[in-house]
PDB file of N, CA and C in Angstrom:
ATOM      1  N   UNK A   1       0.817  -1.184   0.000  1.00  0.00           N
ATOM      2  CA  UNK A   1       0.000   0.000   0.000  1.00  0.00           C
ATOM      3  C   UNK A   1       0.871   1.262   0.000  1.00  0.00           C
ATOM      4  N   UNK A   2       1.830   1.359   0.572  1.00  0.00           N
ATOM      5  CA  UNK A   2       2.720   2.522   0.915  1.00  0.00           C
ATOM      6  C   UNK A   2       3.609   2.399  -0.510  1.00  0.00           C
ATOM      7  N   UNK A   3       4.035   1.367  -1.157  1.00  0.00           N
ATOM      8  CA  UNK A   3       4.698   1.651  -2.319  1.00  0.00           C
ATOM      9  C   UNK A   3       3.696   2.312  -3.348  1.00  0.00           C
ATOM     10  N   UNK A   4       2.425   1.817  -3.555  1.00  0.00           N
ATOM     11  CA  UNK A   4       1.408   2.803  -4.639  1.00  0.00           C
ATOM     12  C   UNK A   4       1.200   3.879  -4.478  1.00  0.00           C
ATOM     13  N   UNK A   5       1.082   4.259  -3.026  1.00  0.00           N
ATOM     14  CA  UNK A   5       1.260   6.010  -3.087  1.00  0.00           C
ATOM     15  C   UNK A   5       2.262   6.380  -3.031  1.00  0.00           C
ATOM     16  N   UNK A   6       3.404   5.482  -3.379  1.00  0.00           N
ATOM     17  CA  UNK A   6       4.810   6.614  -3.673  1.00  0.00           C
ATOM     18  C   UNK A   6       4.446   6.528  -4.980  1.00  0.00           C
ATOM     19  N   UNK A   7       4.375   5.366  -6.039  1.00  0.00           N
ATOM     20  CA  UNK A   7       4.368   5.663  -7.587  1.00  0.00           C
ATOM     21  C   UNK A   7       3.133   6.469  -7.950  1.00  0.00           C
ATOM     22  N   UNK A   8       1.869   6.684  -7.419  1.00  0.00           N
ATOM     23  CA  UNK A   8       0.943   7.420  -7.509  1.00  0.00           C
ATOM     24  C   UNK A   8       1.472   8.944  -7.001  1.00  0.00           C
ATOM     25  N   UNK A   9       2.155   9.399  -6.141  1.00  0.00           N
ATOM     26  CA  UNK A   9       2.607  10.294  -6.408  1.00  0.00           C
ATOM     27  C   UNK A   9       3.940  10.687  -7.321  1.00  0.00           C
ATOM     28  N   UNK A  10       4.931   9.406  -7.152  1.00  0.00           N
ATOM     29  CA  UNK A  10       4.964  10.315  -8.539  1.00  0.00           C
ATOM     30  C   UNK A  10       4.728  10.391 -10.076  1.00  0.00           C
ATOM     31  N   UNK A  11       3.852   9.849 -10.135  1.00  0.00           N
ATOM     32  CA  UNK A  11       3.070   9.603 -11.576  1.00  0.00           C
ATOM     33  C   UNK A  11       2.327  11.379 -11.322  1.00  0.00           C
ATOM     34  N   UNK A  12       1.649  11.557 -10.519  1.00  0.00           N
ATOM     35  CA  UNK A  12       1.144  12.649 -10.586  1.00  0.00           C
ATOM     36  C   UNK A  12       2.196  14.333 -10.592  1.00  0.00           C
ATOM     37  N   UNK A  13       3.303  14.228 -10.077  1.00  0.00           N
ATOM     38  CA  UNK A  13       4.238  14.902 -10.013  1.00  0.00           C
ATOM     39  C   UNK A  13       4.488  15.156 -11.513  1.00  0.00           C
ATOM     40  N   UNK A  14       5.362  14.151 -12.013  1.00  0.00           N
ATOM     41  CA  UNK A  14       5.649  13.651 -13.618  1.00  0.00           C
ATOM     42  C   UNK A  14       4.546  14.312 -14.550  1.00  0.00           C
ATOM     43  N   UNK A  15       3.548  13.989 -14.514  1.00  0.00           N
ATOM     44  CA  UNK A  15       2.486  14.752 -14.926  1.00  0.00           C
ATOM     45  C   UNK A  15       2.448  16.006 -14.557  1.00  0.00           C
ATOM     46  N   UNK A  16       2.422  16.644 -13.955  1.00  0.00           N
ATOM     47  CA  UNK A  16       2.219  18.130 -13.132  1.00  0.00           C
ATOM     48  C   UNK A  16       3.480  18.892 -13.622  1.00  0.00           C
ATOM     49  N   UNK A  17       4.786  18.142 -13.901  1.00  0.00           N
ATOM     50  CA  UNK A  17       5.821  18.614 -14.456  1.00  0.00           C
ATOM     51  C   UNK A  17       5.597  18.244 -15.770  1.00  0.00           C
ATOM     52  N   UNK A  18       5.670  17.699 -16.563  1.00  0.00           N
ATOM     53  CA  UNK A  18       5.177  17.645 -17.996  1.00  0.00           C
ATOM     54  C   UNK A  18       4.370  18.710 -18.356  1.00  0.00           C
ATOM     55  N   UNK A  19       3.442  18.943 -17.902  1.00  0.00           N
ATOM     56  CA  UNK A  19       2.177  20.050 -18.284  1.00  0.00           C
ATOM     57  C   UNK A  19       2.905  21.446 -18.300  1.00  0.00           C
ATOM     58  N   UNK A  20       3.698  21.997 -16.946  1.00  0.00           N
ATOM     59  CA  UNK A  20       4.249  22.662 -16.945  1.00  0.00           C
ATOM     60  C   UNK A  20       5.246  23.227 -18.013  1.00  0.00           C
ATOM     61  N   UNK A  21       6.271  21.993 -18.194  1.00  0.00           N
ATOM     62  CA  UNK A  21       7.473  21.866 -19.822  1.00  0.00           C
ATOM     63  C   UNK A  21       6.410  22.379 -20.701  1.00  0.00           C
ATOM     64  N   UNK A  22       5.458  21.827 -20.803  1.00  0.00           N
ATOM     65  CA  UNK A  22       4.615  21.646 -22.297  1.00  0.00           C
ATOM     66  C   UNK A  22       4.723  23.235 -22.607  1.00  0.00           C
ATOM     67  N   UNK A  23       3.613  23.652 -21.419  1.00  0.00           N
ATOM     68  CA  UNK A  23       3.063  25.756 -21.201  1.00  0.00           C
ATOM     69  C   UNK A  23       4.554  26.259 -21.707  1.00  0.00           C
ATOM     70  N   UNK A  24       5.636  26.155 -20.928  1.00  0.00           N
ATOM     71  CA  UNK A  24       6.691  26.835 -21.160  1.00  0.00           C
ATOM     72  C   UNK A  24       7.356  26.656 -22.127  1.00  0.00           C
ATOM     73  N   UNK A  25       7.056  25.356 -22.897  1.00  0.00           N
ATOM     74  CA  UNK A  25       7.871  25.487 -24.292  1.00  0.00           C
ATOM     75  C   UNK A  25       6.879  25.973 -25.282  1.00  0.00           C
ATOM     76  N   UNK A  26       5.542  26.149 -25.511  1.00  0.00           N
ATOM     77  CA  UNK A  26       4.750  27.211 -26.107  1.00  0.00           C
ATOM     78  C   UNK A  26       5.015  28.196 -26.285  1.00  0.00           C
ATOM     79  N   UNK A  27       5.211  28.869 -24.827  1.00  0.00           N
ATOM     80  CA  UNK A  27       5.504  30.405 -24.653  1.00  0.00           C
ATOM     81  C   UNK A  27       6.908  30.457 -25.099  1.00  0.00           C
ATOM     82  N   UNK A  28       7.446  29.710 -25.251  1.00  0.00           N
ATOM     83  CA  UNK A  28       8.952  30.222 -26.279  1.00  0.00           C
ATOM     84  C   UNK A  28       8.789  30.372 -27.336  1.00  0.00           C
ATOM     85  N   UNK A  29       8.134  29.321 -27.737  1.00  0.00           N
ATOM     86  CA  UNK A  29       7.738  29.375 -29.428  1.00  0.00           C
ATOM     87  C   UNK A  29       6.890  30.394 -29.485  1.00  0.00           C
ATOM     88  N   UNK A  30       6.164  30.792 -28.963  1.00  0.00           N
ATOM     89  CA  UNK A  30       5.318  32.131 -29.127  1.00  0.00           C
ATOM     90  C   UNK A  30       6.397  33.157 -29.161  1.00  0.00           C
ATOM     91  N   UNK A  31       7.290  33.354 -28.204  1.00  0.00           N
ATOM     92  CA  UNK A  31       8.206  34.424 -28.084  1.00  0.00           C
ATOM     93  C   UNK A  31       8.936  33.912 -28.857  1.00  0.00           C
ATOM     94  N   UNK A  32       9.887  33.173 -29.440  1.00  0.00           N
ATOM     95  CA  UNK A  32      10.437  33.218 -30.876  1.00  0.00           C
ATOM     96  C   UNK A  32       9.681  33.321 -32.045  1.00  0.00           C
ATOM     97  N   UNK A  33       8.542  33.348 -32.601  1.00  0.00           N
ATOM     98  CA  UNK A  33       7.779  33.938 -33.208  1.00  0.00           C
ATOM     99  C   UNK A  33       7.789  35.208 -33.300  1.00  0.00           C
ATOM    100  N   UNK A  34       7.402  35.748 -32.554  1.00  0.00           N
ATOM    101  CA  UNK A  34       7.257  37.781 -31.942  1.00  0.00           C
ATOM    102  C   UNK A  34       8.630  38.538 -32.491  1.00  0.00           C
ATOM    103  N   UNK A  35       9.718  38.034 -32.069  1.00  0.00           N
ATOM    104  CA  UNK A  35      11.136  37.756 -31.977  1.00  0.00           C
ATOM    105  C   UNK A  35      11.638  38.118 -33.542  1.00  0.00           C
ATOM    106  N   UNK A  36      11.056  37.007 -34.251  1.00  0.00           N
ATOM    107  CA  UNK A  36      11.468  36.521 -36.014  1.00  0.00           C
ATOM    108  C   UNK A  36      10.534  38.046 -36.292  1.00  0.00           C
ATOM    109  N   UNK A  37       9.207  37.883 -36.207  1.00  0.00           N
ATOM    110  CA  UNK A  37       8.360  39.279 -36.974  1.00  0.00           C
ATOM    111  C   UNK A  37       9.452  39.905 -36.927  1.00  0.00           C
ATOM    112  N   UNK A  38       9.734  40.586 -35.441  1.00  0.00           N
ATOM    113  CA  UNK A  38      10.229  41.995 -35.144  1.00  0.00           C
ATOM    114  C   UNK A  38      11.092  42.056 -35.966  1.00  0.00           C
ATOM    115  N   UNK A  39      12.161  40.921 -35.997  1.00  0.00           N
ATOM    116  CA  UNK A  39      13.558  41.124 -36.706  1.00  0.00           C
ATOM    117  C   UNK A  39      13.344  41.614 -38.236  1.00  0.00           C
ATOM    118  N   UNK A  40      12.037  40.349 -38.680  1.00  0.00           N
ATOM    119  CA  UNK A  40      11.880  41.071 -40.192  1.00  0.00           C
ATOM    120  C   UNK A  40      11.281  42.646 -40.214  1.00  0.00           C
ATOM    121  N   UNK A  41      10.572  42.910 -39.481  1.00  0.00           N
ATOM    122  CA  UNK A  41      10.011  44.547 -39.434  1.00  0.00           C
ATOM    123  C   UNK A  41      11.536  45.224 -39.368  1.00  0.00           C
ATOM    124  N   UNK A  42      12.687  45.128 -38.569  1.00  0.00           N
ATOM    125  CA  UNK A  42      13.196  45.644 -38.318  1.00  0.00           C
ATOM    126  C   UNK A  42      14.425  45.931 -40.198  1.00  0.00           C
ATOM    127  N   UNK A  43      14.459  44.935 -40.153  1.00  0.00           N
ATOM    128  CA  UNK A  43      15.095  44.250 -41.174  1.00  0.00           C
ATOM    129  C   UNK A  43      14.788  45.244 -42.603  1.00  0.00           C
ATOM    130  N   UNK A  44      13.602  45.211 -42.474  1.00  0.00           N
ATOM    131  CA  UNK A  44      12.655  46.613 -43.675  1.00  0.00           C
ATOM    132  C   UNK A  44      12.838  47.702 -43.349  1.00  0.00           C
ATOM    133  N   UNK A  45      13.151  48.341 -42.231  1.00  0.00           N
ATOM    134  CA  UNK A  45      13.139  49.457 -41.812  1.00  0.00           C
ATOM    135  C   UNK A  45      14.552  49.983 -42.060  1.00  0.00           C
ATOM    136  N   UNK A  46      15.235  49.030 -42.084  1.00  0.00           N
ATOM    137  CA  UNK A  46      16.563  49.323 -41.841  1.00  0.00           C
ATOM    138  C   UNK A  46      16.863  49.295 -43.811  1.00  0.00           C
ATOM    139  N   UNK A  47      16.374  48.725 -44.322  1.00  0.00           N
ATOM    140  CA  UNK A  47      16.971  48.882 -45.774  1.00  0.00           C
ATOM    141  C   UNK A  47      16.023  50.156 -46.184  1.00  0.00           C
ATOM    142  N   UNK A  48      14.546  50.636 -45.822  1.00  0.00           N
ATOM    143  CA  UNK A  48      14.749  52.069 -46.316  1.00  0.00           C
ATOM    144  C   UNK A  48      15.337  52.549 -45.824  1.00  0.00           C
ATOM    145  N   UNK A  49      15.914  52.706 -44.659  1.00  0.00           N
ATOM    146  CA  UNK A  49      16.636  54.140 -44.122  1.00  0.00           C
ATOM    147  C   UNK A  49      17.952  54.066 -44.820  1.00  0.00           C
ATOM    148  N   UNK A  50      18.051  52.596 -45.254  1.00  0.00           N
ATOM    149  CA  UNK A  50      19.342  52.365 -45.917  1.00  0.00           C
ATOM    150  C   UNK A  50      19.712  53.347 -47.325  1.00  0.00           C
ATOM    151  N   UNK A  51      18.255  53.297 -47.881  1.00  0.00           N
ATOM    152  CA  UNK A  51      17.762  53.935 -48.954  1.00  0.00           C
ATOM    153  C   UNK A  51      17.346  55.344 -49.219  1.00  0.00           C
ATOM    154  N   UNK A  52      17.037  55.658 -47.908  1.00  0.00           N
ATOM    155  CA  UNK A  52      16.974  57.379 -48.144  1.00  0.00           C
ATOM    156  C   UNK A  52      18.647  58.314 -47.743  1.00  0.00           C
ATOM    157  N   UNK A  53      19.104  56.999 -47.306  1.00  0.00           N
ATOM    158  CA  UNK A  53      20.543  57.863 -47.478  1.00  0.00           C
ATOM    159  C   UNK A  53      21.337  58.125 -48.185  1.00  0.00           C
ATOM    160  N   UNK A  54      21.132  57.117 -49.004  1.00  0.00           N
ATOM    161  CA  UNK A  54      21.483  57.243 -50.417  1.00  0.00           C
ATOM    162  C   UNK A  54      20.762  58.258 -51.260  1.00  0.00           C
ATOM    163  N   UNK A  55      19.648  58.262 -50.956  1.00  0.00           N
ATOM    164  CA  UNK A  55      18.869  59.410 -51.814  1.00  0.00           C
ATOM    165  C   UNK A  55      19.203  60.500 -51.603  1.00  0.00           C
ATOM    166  N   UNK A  56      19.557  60.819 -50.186  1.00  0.00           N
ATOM    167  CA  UNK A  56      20.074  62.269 -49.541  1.00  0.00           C
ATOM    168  C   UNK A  56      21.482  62.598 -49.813  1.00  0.00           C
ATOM    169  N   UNK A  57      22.153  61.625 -49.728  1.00  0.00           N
ATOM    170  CA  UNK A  57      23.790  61.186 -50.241  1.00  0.00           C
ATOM    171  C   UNK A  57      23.663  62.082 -51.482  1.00  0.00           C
ATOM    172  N   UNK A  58      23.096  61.254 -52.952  1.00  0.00           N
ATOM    173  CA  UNK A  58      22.835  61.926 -54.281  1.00  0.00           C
ATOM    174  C   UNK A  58      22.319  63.416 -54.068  1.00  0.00           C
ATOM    175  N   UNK A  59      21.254  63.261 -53.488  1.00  0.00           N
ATOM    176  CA  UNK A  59      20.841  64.512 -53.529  1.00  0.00           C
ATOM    177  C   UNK A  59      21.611  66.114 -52.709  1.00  0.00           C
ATOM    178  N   UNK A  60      22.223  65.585 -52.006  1.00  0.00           N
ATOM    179  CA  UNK A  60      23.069  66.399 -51.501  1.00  0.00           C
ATOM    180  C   UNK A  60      24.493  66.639 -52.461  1.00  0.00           C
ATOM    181  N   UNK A  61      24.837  65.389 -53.008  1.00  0.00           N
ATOM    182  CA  UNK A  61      26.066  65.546 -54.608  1.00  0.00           C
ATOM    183  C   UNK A  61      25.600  66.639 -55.107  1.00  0.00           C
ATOM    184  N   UNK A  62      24.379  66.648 -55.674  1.00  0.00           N
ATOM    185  CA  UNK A  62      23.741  67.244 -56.675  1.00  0.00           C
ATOM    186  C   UNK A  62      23.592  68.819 -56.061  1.00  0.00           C
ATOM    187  N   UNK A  63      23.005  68.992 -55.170  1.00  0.00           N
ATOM    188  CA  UNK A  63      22.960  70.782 -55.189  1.00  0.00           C
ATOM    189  C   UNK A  63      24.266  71.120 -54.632  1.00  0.00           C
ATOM    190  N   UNK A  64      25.333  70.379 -54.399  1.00  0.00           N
ATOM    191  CA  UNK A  64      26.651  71.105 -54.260  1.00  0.00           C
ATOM    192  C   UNK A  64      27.779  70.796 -55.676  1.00  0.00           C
ATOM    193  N   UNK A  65      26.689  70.651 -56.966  1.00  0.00           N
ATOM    194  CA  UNK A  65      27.301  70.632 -57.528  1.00  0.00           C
ATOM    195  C   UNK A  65      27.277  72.041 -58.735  1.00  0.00           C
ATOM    196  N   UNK A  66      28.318  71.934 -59.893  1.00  0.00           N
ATOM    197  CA  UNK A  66      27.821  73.409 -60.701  1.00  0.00           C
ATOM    198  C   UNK A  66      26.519  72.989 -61.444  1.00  0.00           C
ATOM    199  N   UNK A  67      26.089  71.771 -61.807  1.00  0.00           N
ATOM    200  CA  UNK A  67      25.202  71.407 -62.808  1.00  0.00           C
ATOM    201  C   UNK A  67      24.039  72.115 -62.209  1.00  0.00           C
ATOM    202  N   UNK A  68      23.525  72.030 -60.889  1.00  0.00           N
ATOM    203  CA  UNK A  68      22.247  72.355 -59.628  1.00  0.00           C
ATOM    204  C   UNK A  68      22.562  73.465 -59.857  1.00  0.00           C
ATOM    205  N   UNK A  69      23.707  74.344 -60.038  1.00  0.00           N
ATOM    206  CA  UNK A  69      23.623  75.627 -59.570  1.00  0.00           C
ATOM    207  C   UNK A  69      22.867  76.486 -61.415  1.00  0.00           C
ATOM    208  N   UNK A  70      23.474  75.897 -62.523  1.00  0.00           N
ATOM    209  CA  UNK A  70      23.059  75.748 -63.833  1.00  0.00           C
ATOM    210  C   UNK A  70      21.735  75.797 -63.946  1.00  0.00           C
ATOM    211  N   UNK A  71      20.751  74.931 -63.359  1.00  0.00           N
ATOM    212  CA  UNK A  71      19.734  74.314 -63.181  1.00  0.00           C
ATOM    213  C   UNK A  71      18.954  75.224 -62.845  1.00  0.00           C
ATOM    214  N   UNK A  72      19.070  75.371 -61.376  1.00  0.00           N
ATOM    215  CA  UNK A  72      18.296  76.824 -60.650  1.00  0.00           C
ATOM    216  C   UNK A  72      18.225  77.928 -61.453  1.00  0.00           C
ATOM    217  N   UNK A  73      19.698  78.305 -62.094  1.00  0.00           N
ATOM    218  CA  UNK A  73      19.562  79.822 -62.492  1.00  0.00           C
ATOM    219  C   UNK A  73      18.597  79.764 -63.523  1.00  0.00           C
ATOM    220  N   UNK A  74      18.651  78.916 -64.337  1.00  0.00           N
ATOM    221  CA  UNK A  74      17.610  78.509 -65.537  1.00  0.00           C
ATOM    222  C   UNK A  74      16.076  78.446 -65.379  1.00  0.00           C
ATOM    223  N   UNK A  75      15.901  77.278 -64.449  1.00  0.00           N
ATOM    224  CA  UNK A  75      14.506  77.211 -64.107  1.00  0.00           C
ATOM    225  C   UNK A  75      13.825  78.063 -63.134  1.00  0.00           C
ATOM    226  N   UNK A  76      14.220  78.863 -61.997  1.00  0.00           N
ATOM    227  CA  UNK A  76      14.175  79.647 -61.234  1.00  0.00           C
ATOM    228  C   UNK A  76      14.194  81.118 -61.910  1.00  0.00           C
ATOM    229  N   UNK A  77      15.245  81.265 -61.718  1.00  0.00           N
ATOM    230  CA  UNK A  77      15.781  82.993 -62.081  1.00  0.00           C
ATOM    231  C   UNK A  77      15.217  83.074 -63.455  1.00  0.00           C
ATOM    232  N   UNK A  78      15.502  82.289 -64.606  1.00  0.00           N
ATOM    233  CA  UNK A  78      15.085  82.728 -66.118  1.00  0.00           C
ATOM    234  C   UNK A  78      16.600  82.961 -66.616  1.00  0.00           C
ATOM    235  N   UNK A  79      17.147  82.535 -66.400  1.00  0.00           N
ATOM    236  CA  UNK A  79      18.775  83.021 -67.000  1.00  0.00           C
ATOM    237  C   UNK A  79      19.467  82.342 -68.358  1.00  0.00           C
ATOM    238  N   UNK A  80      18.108  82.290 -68.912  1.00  0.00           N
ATOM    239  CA  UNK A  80      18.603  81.153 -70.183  1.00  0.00           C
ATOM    240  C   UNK A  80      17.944  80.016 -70.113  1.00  0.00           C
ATOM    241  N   UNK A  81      17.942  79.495 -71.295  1.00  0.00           N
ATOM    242  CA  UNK A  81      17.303  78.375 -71.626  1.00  0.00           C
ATOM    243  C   UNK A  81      18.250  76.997 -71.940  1.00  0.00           C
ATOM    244  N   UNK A  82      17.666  75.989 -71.980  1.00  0.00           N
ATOM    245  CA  UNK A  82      18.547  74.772 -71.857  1.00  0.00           C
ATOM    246  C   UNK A  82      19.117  74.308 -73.393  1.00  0.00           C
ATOM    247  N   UNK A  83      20.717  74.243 -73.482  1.00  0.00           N
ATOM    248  CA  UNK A  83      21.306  74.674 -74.693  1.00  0.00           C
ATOM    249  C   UNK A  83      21.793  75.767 -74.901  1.00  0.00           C
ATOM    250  N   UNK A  84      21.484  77.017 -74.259  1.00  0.00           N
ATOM    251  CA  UNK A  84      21.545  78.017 -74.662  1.00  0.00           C
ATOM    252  C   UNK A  84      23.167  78.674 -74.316  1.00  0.00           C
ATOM    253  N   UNK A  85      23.728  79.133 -75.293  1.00  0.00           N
ATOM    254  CA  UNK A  85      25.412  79.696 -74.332  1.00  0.00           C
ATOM    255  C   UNK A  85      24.662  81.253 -74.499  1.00  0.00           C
ATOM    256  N   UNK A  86      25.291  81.568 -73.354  1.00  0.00           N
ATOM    257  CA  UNK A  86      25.702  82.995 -73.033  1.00  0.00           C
ATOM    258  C   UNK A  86      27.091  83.702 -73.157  1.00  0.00           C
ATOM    259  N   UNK A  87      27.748  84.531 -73.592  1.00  0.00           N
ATOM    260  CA  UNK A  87      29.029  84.405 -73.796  1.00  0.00           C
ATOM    261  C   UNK A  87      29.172  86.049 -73.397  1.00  0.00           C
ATOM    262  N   UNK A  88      30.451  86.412 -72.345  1.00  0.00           N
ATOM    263  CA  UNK A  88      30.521  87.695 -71.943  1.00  0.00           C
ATOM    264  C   UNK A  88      31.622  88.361 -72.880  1.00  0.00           C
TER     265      UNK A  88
END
């Protein structure tokens, strides 16, 4: 009699710990799930910003260059037309 309620308890233990493993290896896989999204969200975020620096990169070439400054006086000011020489 005294040996069945030792294996009856721990059959029930074993069980009670199993259930437990089970919950907690869910909630990992749930949290490695969450984990993977984020990384890919992050992952996108990070190649536009990758991408507007480059855009700002160029675009910053460009109005410190003479061609931008060409450009403006033309389309802005009226200082001639495209093709056009001016000669002093």
């Amino acid at each position: 009699m005294r040996k069945e309620k030792v294996v009856k308890l721990i059959s029930i233990i074993c069980a009670v710990l199993t259930f437990a493993l089970v919950c907690v290896l869910v909630f990992q896989f749930v949290k490695i799930s969450n984990l993977k999204k984020k990384e890919q969200e992050l992952s996108s975020s990070l190649k536009t910003l990758e991408q507007q620096i480059v855009d700002y990169t160029n675009q910053s070439d460009y109005m410190n260059s003479a061609e931008f400054l060409e450009d403006y006086a033309r389309e802005v000011l009226g200082w001639g037309k495209d093709n056009e020489m001016y000669f002093k």
